[in-house]
N, C-alpha and C. Protein backbone atom coordinates (compact mmCIF):
# COMPACT_ATOMS: atom_id res chain seq x y z
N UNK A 1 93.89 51.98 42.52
CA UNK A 1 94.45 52.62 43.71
C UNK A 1 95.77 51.94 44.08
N UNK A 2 96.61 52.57 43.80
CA UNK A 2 98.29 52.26 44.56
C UNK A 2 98.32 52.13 46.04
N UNK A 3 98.60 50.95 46.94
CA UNK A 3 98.65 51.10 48.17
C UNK A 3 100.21 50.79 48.59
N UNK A 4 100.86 51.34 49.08
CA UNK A 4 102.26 50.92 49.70
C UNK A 4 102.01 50.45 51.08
N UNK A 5 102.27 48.95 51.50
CA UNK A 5 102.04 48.42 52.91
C UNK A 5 103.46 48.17 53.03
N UNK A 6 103.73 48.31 54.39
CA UNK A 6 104.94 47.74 55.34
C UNK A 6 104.42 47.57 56.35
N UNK A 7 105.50 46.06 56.05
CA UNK A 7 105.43 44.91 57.48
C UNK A 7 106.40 45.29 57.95
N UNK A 8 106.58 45.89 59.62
CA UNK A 8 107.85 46.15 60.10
C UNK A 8 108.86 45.19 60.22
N UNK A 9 108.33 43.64 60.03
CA UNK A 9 109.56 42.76 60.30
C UNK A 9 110.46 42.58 59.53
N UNK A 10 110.26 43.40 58.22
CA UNK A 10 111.28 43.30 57.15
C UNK A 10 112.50 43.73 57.66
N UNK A 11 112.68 44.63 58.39
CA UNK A 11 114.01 45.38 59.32
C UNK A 11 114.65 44.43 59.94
N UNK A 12 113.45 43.19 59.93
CA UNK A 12 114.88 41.46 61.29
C UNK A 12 115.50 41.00 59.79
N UNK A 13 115.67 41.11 59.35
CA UNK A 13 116.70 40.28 57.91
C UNK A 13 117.13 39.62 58.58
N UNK A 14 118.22 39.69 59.53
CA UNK A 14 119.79 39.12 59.64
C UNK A 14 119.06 38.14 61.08
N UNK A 15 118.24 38.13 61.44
CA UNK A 15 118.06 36.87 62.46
C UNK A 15 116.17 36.02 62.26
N UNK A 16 115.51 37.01 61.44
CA UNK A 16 114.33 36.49 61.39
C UNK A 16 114.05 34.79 61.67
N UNK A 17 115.01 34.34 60.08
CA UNK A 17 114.85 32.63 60.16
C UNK A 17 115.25 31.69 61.31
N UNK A 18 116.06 32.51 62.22
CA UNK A 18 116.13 31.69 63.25
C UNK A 18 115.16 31.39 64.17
N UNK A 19 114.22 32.34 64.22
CA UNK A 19 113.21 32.16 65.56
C UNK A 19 111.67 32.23 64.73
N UNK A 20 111.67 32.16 63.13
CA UNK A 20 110.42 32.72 62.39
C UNK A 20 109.51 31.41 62.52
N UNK A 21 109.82 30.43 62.93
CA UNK A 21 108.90 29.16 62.84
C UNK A 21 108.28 29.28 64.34
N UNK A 22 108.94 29.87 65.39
CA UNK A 22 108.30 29.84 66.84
C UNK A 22 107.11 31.16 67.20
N UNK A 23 107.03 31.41 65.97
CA UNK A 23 106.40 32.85 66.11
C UNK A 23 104.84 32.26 65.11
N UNK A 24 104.04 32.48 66.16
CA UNK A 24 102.86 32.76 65.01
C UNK A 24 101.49 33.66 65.44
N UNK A 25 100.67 34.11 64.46
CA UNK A 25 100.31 35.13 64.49
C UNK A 25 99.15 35.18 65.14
N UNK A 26 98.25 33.76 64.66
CA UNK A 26 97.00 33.70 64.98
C UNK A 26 96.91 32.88 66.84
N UNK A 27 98.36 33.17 67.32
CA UNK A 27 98.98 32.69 68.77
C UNK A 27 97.22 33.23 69.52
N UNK A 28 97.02 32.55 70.55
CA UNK A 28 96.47 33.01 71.58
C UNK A 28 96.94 33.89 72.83
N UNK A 29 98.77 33.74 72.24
CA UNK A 29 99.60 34.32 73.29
C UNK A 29 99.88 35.81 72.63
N UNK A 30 99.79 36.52 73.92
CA UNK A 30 100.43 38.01 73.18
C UNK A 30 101.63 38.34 72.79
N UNK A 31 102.10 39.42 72.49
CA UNK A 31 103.84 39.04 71.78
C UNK A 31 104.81 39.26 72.83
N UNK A 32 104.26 39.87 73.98
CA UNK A 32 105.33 39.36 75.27
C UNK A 32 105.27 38.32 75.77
N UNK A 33 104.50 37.37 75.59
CA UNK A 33 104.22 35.82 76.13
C UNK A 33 105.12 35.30 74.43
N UNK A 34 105.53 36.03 73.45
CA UNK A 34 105.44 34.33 72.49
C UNK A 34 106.93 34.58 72.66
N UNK A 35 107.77 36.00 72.89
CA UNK A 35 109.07 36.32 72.79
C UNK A 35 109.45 35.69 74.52
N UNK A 36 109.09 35.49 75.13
CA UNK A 36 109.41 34.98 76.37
C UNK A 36 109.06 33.43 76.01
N UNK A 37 108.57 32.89 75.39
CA UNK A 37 108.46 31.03 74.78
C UNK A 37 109.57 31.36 74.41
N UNK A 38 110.23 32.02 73.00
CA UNK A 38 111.25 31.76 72.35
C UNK A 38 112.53 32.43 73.12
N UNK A 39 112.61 32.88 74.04
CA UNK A 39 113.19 33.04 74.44
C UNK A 39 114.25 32.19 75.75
N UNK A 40 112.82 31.13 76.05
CA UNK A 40 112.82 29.98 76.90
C UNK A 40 113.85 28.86 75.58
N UNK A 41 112.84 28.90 74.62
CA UNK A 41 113.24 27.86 73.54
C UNK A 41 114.67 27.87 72.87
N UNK A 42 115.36 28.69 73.04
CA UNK A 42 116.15 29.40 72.39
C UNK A 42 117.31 30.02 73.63
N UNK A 43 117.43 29.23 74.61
CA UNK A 43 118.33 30.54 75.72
C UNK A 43 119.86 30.98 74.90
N UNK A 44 119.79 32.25 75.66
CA UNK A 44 121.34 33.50 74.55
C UNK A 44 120.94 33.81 73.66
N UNK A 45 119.92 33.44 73.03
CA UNK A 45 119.71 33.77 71.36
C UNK A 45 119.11 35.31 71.13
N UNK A 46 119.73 36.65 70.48
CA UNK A 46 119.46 37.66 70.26
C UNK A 46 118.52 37.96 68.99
N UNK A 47 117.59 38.34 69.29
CA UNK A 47 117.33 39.10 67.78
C UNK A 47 117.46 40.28 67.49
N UNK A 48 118.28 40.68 66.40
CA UNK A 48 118.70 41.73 66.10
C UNK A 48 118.25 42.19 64.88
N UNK A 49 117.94 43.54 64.66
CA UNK A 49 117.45 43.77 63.11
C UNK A 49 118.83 44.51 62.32
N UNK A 50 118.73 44.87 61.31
CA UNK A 50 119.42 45.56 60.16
C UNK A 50 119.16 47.26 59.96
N UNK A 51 119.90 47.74 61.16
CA UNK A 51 119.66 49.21 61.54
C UNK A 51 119.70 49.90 59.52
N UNK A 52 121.05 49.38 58.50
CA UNK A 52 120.74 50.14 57.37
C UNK A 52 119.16 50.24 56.38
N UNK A 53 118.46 48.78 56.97
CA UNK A 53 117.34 48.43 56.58
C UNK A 53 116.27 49.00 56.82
N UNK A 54 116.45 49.65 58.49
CA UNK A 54 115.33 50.58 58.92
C UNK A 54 115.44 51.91 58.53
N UNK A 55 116.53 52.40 57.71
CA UNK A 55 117.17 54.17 57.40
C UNK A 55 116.82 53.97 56.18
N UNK A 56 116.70 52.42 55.00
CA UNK A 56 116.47 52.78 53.47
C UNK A 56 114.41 52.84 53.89
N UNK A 57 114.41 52.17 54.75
CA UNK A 57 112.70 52.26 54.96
C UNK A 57 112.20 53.22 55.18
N UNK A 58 112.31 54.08 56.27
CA UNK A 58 112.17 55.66 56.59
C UNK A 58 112.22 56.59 55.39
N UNK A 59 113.75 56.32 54.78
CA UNK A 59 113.80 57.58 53.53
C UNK A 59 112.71 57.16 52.62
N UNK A 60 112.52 55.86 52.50
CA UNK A 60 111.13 55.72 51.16
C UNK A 60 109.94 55.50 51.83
N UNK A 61 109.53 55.67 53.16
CA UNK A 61 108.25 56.00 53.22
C UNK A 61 108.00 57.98 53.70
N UNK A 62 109.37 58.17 54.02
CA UNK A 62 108.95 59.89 53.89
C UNK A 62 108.78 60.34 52.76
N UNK A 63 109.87 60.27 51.45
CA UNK A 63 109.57 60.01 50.22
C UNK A 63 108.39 59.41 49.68
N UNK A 64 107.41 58.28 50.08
CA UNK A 64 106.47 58.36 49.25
C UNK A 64 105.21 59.14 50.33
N UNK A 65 105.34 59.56 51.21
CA UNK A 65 103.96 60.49 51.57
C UNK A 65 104.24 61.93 51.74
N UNK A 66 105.27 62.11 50.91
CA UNK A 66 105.63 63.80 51.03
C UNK A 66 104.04 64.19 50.54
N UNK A 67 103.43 63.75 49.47
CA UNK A 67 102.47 64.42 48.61
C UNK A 67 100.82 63.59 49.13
N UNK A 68 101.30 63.10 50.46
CA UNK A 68 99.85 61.81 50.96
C UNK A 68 99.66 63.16 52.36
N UNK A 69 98.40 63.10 53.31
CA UNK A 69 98.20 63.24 53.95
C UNK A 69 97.78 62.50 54.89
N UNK A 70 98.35 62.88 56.56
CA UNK A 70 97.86 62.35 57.17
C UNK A 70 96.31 60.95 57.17
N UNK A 71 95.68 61.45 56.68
CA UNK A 71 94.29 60.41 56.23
C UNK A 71 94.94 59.55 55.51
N UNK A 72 95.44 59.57 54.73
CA UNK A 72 95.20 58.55 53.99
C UNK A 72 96.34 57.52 54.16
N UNK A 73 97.47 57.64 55.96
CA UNK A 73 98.16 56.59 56.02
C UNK A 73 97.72 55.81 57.26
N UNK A 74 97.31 54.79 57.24
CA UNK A 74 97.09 53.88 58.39
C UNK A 74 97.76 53.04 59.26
N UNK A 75 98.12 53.18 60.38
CA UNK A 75 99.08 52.35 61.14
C UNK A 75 98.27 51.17 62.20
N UNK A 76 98.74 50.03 62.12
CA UNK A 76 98.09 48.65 62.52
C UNK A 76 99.18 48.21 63.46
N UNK A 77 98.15 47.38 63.73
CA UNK A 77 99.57 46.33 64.72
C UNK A 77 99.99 44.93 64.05
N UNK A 78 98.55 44.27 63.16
CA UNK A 78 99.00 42.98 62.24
C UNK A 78 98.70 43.49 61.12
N UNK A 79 99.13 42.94 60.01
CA UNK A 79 98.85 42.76 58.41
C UNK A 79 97.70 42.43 58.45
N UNK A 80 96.90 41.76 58.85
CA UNK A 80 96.11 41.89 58.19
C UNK A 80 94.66 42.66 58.41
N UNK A 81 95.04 43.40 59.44
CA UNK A 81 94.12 45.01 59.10
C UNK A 81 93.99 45.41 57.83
N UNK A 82 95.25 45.46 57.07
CA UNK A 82 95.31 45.99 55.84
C UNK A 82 93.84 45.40 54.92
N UNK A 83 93.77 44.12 55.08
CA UNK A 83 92.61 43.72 54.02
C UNK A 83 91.64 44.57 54.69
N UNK A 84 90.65 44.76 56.01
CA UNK A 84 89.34 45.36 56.59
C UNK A 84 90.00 47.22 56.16
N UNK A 85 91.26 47.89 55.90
CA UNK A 85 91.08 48.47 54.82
C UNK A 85 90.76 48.85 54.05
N UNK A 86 91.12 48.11 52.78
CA UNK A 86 90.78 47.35 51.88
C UNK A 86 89.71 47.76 51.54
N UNK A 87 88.94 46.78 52.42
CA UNK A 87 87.22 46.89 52.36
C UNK A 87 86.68 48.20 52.54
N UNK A 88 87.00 49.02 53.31
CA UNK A 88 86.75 50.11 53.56
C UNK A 88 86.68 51.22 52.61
N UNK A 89 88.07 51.34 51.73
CA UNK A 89 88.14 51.71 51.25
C UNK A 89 87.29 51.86 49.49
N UNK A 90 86.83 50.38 49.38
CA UNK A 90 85.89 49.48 48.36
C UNK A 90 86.18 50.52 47.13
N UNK A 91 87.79 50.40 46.62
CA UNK A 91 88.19 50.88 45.67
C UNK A 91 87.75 49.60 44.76
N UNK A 92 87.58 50.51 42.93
CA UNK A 92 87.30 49.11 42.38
C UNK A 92 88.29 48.35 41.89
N UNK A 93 89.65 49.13 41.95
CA UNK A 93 91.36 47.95 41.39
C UNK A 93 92.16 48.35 42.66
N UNK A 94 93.13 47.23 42.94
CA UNK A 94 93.88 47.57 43.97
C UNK A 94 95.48 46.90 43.27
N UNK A 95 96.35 48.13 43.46
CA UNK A 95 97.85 47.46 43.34
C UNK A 95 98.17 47.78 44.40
N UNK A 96 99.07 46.27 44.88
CA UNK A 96 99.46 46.53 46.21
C UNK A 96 101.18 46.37 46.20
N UNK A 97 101.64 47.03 47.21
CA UNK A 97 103.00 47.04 46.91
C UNK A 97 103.57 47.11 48.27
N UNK A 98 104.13 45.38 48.57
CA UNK A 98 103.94 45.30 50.18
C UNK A 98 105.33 45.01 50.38
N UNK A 99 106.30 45.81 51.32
CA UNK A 99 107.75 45.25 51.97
C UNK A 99 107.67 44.39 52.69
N UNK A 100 108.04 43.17 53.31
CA UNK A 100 107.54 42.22 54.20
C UNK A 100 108.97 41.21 54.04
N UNK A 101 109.06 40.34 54.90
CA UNK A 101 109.47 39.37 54.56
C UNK A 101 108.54 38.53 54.66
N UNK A 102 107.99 38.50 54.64
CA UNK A 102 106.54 37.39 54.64
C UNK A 102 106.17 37.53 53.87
N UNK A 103 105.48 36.74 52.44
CA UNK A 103 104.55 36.72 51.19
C UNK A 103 103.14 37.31 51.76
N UNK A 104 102.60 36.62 52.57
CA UNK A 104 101.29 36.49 53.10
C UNK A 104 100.01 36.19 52.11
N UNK A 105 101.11 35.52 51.11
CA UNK A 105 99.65 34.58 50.12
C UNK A 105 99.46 33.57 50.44
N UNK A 106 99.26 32.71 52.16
CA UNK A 106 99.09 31.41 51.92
C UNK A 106 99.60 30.56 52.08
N UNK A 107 99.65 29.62 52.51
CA UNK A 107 100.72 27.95 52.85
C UNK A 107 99.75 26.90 52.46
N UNK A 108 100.41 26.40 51.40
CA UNK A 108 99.28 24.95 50.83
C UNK A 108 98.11 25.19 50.60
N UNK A 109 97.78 25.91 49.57
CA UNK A 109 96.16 26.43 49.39
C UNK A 109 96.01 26.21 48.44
N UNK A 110 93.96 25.82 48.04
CA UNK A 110 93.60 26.11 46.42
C UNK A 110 92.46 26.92 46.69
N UNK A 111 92.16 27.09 45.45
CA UNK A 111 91.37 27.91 44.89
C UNK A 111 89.91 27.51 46.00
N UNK A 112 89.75 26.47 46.44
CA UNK A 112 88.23 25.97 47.74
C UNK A 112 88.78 26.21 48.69
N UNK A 113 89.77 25.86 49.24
CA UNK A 113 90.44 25.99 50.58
C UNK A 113 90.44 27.27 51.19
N UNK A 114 90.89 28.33 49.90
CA UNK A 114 91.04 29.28 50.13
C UNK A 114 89.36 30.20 51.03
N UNK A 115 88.94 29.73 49.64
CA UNK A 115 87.26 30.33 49.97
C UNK A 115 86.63 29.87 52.08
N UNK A 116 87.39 28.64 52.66
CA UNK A 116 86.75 28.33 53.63
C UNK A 116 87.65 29.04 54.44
N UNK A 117 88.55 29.44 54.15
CA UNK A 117 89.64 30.41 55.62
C UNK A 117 89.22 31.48 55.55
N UNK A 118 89.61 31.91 56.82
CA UNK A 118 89.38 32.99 57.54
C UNK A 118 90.49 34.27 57.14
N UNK A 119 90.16 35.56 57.19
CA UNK A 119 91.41 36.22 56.89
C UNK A 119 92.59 36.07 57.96
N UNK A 120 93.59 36.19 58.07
CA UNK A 120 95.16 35.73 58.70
C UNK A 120 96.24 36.75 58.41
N UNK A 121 96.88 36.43 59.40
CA UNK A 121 98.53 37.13 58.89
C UNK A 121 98.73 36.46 57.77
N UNK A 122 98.67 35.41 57.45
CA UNK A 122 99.46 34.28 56.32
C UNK A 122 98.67 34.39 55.43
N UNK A 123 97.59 34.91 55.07
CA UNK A 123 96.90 34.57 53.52
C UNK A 123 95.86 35.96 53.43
N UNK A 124 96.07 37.18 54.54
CA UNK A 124 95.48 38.60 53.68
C UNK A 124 95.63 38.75 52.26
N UNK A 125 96.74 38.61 51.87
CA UNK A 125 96.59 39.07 50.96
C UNK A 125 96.10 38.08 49.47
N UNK A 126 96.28 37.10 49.57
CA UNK A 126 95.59 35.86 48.56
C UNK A 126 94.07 36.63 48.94
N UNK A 127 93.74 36.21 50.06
CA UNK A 127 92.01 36.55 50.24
C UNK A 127 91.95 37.84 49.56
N UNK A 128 92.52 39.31 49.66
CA UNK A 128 92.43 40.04 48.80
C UNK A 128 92.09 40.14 47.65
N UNK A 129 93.31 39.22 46.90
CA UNK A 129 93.58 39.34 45.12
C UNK A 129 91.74 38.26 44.86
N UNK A 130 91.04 37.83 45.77
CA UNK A 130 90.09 36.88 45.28
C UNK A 130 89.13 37.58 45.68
N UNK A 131 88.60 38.30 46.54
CA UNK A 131 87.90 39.23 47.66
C UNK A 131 87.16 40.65 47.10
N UNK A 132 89.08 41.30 46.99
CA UNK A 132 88.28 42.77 46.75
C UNK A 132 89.62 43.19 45.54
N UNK A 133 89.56 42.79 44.94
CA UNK A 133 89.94 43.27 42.93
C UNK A 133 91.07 43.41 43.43
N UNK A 134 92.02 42.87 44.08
CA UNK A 134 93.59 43.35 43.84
C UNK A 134 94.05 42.61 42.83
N UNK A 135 94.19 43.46 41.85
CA UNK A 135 94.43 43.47 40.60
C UNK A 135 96.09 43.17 40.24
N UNK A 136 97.19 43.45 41.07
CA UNK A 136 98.46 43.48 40.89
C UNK A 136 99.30 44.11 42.80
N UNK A 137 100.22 42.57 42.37
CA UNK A 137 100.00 42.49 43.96
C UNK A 137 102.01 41.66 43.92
N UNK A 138 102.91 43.17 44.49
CA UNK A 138 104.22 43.70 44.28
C UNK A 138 104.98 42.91 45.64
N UNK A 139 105.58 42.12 45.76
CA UNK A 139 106.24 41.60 47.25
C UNK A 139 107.44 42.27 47.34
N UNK A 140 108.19 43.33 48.02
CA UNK A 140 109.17 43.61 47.99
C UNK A 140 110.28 42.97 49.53
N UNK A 141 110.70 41.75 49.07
CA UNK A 141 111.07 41.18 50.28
C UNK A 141 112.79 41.06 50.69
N UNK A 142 113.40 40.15 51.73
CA UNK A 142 114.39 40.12 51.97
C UNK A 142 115.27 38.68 51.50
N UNK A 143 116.30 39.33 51.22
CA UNK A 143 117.56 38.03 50.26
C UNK A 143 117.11 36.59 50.97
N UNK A 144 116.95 36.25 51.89
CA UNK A 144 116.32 35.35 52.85
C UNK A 144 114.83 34.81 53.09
N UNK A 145 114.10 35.48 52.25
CA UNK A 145 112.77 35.05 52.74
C UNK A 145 112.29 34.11 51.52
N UNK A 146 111.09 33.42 52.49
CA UNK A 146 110.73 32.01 51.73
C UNK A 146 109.88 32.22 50.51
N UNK A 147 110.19 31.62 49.20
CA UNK A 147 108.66 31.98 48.41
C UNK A 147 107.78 31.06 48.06
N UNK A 148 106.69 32.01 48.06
CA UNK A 148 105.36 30.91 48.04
C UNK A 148 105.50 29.70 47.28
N UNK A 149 105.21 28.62 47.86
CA UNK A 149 104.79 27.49 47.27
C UNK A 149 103.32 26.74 47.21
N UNK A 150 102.85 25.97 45.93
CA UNK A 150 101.86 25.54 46.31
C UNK A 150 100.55 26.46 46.57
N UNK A 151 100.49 27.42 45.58
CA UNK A 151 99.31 28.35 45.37
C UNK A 151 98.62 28.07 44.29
N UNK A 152 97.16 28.75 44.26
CA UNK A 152 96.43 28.69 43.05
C UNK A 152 97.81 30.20 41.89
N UNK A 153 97.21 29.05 40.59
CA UNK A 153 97.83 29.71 39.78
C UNK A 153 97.20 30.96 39.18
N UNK A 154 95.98 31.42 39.92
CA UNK A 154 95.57 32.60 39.84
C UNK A 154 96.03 33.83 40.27
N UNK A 155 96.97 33.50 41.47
CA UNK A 155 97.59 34.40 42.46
C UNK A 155 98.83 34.78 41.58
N UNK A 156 98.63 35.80 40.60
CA UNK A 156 99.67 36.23 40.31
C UNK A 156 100.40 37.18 40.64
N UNK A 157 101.97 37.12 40.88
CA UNK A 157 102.44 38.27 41.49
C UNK A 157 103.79 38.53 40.73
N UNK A 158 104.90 39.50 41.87
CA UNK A 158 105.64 40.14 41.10
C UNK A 158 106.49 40.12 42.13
N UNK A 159 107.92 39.69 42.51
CA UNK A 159 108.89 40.24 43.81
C UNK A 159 110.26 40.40 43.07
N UNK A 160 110.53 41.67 44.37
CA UNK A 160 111.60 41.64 44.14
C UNK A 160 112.55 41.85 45.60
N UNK A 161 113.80 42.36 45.49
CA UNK A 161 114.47 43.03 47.26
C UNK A 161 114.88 44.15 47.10
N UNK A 162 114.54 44.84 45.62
CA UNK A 162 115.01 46.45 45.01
C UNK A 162 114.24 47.43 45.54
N UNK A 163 113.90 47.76 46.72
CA UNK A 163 113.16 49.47 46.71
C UNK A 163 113.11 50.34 45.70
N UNK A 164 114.23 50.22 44.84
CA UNK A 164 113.82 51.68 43.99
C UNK A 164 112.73 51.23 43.02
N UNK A 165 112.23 50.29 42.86
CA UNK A 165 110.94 50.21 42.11
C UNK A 165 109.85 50.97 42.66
N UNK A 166 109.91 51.37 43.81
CA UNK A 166 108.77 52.64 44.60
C UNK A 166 108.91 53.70 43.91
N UNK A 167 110.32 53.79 43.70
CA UNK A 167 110.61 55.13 43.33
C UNK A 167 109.57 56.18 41.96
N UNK A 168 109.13 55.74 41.26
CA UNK A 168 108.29 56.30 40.15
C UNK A 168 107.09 55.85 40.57
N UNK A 169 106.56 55.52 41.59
CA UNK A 169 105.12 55.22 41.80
C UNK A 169 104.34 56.04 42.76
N UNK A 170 103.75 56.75 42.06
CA UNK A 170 102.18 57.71 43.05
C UNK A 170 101.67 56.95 43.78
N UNK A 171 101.58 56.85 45.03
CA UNK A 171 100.67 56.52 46.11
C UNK A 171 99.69 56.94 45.95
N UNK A 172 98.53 55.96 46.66
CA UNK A 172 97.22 56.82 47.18
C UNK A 172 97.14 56.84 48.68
N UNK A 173 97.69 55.70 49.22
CA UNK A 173 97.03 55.25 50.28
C UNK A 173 98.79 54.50 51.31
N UNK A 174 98.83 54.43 52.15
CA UNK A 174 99.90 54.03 52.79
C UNK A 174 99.20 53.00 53.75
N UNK A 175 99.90 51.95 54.22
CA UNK A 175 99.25 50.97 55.51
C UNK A 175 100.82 50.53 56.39
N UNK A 176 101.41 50.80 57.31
CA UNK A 176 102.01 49.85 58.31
C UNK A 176 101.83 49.30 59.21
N UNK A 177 102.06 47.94 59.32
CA UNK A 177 102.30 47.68 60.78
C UNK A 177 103.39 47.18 61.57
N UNK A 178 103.18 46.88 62.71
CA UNK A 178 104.48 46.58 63.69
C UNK A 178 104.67 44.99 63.82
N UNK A 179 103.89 44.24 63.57
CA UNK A 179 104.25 42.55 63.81
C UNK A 179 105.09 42.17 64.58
N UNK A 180 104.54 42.90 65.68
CA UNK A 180 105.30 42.34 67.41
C UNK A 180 105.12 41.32 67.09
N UNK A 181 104.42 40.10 66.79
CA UNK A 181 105.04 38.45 66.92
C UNK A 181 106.18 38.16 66.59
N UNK A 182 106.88 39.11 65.50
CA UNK A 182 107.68 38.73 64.64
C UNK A 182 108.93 40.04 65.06
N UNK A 183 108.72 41.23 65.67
CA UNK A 183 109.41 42.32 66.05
C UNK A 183 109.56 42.08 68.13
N UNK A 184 111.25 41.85 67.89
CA UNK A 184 110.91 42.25 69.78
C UNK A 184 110.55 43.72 69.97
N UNK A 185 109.81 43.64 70.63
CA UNK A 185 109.02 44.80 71.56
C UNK A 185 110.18 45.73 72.11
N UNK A 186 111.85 45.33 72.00
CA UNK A 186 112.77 46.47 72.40
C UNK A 186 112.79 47.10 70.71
N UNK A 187 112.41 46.73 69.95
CA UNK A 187 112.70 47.97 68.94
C UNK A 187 111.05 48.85 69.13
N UNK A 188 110.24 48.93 69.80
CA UNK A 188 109.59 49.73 69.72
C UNK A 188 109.48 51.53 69.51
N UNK A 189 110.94 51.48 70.03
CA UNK A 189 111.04 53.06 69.95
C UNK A 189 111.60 53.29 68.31
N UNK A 190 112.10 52.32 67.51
CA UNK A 190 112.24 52.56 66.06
C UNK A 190 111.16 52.42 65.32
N UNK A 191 109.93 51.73 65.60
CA UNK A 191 108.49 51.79 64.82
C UNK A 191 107.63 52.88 65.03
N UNK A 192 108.39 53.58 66.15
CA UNK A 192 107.69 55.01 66.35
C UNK A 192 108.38 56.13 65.95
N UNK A 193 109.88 56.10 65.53
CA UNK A 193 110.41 57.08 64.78
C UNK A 193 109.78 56.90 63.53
N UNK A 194 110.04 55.64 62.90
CA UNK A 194 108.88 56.01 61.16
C UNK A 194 107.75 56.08 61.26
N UNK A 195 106.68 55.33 62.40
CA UNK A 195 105.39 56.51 62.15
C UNK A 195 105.18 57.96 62.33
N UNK A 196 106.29 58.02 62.96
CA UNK A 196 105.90 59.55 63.79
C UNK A 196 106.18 60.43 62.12
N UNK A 197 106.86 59.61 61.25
CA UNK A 197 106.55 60.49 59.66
C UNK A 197 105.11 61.18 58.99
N UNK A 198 103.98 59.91 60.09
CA UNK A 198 102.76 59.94 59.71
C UNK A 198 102.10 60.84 60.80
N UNK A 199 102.82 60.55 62.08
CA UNK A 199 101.98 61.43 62.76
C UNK A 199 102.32 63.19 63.05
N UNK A 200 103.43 63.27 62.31
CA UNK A 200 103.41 64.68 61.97
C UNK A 200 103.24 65.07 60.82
N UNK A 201 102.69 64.34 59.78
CA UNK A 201 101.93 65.06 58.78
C UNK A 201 100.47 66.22 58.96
């Protein structure tokens, strides 16, 4: 089963690394409490996303669910919904093919460590490839983002920052979400122009 996931924060390119260490997921704070910390932490500091970044995203997720229906695209608020998915879905191979600037295989993990965590923004998808058969597992990220270090050498993967590698690939299944920790809450009205691709299917 082909799944195409997007993380909406791939659209912050051009300011992510500045504020990406004050942001975290498994926060007790909600994402108007963590953008008002960093906002304290940080006074003047804008985050701005890459408006051409959100127009190549739109054209390739209308493009890949011209031929998907409604059902079969899911919209979240964190990544890692995508794995309880996943499960749901209890396909027996999974290729996953995720836009993100985030890996989300993990920080300093092995092969035991792994087994005692909990699923996360930061390691859905490792727990996946060990979990539930993701078989081939695609990072399509930004010129800027960090890559994994310090993984089991089981976790094999594939990245690149080229979209048109979507381009020849059948979907089955679509997943986004919005990663307000990581998205200010003023682009909200742009995470609802590209779902609304899904919600008028």
């Amino acid at each position: 089963m082909n799944i195409l996931s997007i993380d909406f924060d791939w659209i912050m390119q051009p300011t992510i690394e500045a504020y990406n260490n004050l942001c975290h997921g498994n926060s007790p704070l909600g994402p108007k409490e963590i953008w008002e910390q960093i906002e304290m932490t940080m006074p003047g500091f804008e985050a701005h996303c890459d408006l051409n970044r959100f127009t190549d995203l739109y054209f390739t997720l209308k493009e890949v669910i011209k031929n998907l229906t409604k059902d079969d695209c899911y919209v979240g608020l964190a990544h890692d919904e995508l794995y309880k998915f996943m499960k749901m879905l209890d396909a027996k191979k999974y290729n996953i093919y995720n836009i993100d600037h985030h890996h989300d295989l993990g920080y300093h993990i092995t092969d035991e460590s792994l087994d005692e965590q909990s699923i996360s923004l930061a390691n859905w998808a490792a727990k996946a490839h060990f979990d539930l058969n993701m078989y081939k597992y695609t990072w399509i990220h930004n010129p800027n983002s960090y890559m994994p270090e310090k993984i089991p050498e089981k976790l094999k993967y594939t990245h690149t920052t080229d979209l048109r590698i979507l381009d020849e690939i059948k979907f089955d299944k679509v997943f986004i979400c919005a990663s307000w920790e990581w998205v200010p809450l003023k682009y909200q009205n742009l995470f609802a122009i590209l779902t609304s691709l899904v919600d008028n299917k």
